[in-house]
C-alpha atoms as a PDB file:
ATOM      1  CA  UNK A   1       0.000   0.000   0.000  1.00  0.00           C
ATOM      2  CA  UNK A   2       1.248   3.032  -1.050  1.00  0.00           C
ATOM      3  CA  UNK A   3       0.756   6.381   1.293  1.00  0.00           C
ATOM      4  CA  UNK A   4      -2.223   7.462  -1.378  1.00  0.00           C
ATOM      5  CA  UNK A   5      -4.267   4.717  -0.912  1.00  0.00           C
ATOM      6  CA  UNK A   6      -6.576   5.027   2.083  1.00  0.00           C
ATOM      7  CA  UNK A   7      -6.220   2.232   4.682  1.00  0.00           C
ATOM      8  CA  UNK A   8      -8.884  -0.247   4.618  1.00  0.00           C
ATOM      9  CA  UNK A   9     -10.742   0.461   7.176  1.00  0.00           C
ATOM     10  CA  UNK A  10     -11.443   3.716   5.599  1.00  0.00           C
ATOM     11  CA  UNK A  11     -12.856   2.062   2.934  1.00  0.00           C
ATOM     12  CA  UNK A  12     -14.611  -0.434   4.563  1.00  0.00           C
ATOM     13  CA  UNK A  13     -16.452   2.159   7.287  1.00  0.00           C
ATOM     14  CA  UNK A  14     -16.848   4.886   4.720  1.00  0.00           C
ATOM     15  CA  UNK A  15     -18.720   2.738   2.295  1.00  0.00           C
ATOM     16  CA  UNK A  16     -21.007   1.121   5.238  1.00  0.00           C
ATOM     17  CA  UNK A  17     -21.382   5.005   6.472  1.00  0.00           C
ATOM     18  CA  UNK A  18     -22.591   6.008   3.337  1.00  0.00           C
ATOM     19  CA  UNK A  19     -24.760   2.931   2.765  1.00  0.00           C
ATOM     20  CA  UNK A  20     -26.757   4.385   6.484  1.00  0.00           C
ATOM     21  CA  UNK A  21     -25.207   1.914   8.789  1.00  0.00           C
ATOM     22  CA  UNK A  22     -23.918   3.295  12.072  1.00  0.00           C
ATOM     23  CA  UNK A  23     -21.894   1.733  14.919  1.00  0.00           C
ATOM     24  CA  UNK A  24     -20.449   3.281  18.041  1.00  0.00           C
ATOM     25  CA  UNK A  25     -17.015   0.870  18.167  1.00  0.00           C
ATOM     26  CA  UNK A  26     -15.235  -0.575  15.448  1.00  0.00           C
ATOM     27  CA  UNK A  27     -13.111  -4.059  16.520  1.00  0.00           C
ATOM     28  CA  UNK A  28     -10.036  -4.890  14.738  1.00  0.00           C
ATOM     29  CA  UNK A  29      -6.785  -7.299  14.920  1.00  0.00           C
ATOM     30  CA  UNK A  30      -4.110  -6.012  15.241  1.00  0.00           C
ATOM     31  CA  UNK A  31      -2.601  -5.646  11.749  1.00  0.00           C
ATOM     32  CA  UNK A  32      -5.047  -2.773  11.437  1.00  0.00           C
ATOM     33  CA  UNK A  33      -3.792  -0.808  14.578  1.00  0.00           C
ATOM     34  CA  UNK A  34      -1.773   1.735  12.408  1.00  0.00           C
ATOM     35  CA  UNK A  35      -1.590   5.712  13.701  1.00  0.00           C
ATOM     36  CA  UNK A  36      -3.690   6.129  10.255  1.00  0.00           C
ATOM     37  CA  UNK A  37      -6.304   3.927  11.197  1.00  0.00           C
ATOM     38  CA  UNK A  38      -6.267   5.275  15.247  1.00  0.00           C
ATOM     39  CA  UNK A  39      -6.746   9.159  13.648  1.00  0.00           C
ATOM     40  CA  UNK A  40      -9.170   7.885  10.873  1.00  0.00           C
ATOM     41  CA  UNK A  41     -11.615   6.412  13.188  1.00  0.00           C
ATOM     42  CA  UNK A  42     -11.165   7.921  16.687  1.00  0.00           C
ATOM     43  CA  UNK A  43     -10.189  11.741  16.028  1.00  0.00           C
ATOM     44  CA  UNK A  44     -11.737  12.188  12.503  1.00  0.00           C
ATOM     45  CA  UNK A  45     -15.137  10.408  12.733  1.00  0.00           C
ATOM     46  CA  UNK A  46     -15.358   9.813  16.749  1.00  0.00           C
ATOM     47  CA  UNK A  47     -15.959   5.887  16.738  1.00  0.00           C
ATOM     48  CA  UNK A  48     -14.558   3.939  19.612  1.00  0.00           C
ATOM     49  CA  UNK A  49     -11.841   1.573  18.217  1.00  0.00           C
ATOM     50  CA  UNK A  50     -10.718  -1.307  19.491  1.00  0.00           C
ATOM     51  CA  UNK A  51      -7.592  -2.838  18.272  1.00  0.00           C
ATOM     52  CA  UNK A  52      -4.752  -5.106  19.529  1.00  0.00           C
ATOM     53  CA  UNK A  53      -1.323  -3.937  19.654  1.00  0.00           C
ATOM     54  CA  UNK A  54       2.750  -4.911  19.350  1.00  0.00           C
ATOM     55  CA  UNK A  55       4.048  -6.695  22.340  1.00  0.00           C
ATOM     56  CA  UNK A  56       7.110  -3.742  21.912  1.00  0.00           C
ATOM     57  CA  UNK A  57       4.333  -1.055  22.567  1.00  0.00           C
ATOM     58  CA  UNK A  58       4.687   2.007  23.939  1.00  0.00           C
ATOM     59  CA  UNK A  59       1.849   4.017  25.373  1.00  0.00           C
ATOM     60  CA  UNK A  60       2.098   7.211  23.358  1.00  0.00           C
ATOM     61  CA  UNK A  61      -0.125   8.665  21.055  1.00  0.00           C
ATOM     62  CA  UNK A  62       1.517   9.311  18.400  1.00  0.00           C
ATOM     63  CA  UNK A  63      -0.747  12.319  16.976  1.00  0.00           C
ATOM     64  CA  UNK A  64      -4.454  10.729  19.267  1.00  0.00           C
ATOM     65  CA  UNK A  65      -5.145  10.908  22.362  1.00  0.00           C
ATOM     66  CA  UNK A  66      -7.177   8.148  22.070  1.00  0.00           C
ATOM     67  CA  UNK A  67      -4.865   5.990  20.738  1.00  0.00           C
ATOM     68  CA  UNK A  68      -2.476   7.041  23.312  1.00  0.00           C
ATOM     69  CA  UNK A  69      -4.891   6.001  25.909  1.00  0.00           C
ATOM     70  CA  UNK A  70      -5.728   2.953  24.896  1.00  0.00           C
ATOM     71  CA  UNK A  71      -2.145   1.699  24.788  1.00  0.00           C
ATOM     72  CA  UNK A  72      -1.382   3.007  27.954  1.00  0.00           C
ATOM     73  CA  UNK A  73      -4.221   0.344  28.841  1.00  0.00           C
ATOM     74  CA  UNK A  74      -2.847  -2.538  26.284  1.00  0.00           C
ATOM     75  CA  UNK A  75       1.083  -1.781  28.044  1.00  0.00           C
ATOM     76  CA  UNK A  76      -0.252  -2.015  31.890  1.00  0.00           C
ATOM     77  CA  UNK A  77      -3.314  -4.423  31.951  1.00  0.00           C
ATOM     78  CA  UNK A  78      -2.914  -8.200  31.710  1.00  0.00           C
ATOM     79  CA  UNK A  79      -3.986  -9.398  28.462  1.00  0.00           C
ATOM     80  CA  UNK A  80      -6.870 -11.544  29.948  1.00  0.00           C
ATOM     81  CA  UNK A  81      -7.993  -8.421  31.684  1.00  0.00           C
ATOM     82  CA  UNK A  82      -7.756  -6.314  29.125  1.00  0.00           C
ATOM     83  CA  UNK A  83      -9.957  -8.151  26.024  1.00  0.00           C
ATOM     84  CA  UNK A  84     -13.111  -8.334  29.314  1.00  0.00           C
ATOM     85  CA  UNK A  85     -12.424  -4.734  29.623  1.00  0.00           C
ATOM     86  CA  UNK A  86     -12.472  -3.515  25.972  1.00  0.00           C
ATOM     87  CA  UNK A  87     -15.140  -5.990  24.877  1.00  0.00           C
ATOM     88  CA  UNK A  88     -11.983  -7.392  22.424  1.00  0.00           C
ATOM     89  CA  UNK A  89     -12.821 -11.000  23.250  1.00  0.00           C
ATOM     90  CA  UNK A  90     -16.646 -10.589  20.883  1.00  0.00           C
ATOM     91  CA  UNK A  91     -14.718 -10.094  18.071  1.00  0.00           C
ATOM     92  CA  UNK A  92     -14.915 -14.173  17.481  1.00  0.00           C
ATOM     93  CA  UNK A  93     -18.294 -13.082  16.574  1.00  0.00           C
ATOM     94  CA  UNK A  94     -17.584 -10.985  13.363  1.00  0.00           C
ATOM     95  CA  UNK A  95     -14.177 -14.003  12.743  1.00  0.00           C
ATOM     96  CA  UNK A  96     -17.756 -16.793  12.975  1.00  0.00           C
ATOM     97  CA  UNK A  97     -19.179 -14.502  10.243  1.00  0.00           C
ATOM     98  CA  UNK A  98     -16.259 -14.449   8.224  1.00  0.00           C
ATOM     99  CA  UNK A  99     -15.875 -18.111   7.946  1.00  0.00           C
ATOM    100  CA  UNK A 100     -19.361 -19.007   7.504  1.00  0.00           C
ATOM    101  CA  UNK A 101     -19.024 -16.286   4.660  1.00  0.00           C
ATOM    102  CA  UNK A 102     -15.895 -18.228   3.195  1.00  0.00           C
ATOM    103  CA  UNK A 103     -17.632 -21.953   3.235  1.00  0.00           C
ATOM    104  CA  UNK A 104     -20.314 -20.527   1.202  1.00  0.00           C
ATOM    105  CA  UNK A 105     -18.116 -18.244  -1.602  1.00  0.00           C
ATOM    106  CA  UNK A 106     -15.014 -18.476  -2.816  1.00  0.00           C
ATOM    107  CA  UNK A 107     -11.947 -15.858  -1.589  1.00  0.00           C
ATOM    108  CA  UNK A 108     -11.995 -14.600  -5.643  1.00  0.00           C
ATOM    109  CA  UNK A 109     -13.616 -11.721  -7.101  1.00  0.00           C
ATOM    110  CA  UNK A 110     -13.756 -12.202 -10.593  1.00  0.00           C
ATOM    111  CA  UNK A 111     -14.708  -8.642 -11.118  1.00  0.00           C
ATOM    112  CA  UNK A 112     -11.949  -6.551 -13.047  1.00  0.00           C
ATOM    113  CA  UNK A 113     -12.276  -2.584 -12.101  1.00  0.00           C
ATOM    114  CA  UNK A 114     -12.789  -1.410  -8.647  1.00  0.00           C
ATOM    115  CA  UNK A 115     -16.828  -0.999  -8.733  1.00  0.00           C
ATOM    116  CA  UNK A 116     -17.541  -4.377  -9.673  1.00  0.00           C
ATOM    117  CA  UNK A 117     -15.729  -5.961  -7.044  1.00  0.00           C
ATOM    118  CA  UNK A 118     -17.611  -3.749  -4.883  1.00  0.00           C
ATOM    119  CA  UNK A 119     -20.428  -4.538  -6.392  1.00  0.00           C
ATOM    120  CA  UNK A 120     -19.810  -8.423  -6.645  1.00  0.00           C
ATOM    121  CA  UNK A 121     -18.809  -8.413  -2.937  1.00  0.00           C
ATOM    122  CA  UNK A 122     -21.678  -6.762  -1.888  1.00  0.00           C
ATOM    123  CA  UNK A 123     -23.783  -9.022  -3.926  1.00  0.00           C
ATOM    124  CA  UNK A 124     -22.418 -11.991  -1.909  1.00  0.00           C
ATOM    125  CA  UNK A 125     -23.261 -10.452   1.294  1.00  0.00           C
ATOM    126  CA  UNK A 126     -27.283  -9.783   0.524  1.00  0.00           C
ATOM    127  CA  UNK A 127     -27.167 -13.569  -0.136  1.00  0.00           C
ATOM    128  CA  UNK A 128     -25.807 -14.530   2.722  1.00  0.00           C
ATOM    129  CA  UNK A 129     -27.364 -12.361   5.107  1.00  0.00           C
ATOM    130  CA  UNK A 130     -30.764 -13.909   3.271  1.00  0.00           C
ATOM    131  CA  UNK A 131     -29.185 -17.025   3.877  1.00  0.00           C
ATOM    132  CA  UNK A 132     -28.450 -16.424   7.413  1.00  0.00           C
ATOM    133  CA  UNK A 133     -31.895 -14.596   8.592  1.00  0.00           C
ATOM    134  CA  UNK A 134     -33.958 -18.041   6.283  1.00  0.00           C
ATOM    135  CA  UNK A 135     -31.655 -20.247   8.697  1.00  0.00           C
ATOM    136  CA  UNK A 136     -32.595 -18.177  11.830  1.00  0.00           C
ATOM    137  CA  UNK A 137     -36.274 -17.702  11.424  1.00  0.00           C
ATOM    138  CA  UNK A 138     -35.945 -22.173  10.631  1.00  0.00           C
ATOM    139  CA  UNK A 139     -34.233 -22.744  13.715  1.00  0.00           C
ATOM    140  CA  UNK A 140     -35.784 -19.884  15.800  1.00  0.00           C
ATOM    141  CA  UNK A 141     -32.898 -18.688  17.259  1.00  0.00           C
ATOM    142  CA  UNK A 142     -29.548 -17.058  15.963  1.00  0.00           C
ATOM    143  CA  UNK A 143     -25.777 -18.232  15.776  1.00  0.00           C
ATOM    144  CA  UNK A 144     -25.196 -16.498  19.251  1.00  0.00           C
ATOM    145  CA  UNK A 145     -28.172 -17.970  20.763  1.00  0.00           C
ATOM    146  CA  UNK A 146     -30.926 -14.918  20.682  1.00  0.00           C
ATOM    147  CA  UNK A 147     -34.233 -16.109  19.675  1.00  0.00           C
ATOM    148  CA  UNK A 148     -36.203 -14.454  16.776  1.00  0.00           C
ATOM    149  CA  UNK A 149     -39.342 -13.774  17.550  1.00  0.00           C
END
């Protein structure tokens, strides 16, 4: 990635934000935990983010006080202690998603320019959220165990 392409989460948030979905906190592993993404999110847009870190560190901000904070947290707190208190240990939620998503497609996009695989990828995920509320409303209750009424 060159420094003019945006970081994915960028992407990613932007084209849900502009599609009308809104969230509060935004989970990520740690190969996303860059000072872009930390500004991006936090200081630009004002979304909590949650994001692993380096064991090597250091609580600083490094241009956001938010990020600064919540490495100061990462480089004192036990790691057990810390995914409870940051809510880091749902993400195996969104990880479930993602592999139920992979059984069912392929990792290829077959489109060729840059709208098309947008388009194609967000073709794939109408289908299998249709797919996943059918199963739901079958089995009257949901992967994480909430019943549908």
């Amino acid at each position: 990635m060159n420094n003019n392409t945006p970081p994915l989460p960028r992407l990613l948030v932007g084209m849900a934000a502009e599609g009308g979905h809104r969230f509060e906190k935004i989970y990520a592993d740690g190969a996303y935990s860059s000072d872009r993404n930390w500004i991006y999110l936090t200081r630009e847009n004002g979304y909590g983010f949650v994001t692993g870190f380096k064991v090597n560190t250091r609580p600083v901000s490094n241009g956001c006080l938010a990020r600064g904070l919540a490495a100061g947290l990462w480089c004192k707190t036990p790691y057990k202690v810390w995914t409870e208190a940051t809510g880091y240990h749902l993400r195996w939620k969104s990880e479930t998603g993602f592999s139920d998503f992979k059984e069912i497609f392929p990792e290829t996009v077959t489109a060729t320019s840059v709208r098309g695989m947008v388009l194609e990828v967000m073709a794939r995920t109408e289908v299998f959220n249709a797919f996943k509320r059918g199963r739901a409303a079958i089995m009257k209750v949901t992967g994480n165990g909430v019943g549908v009424a």
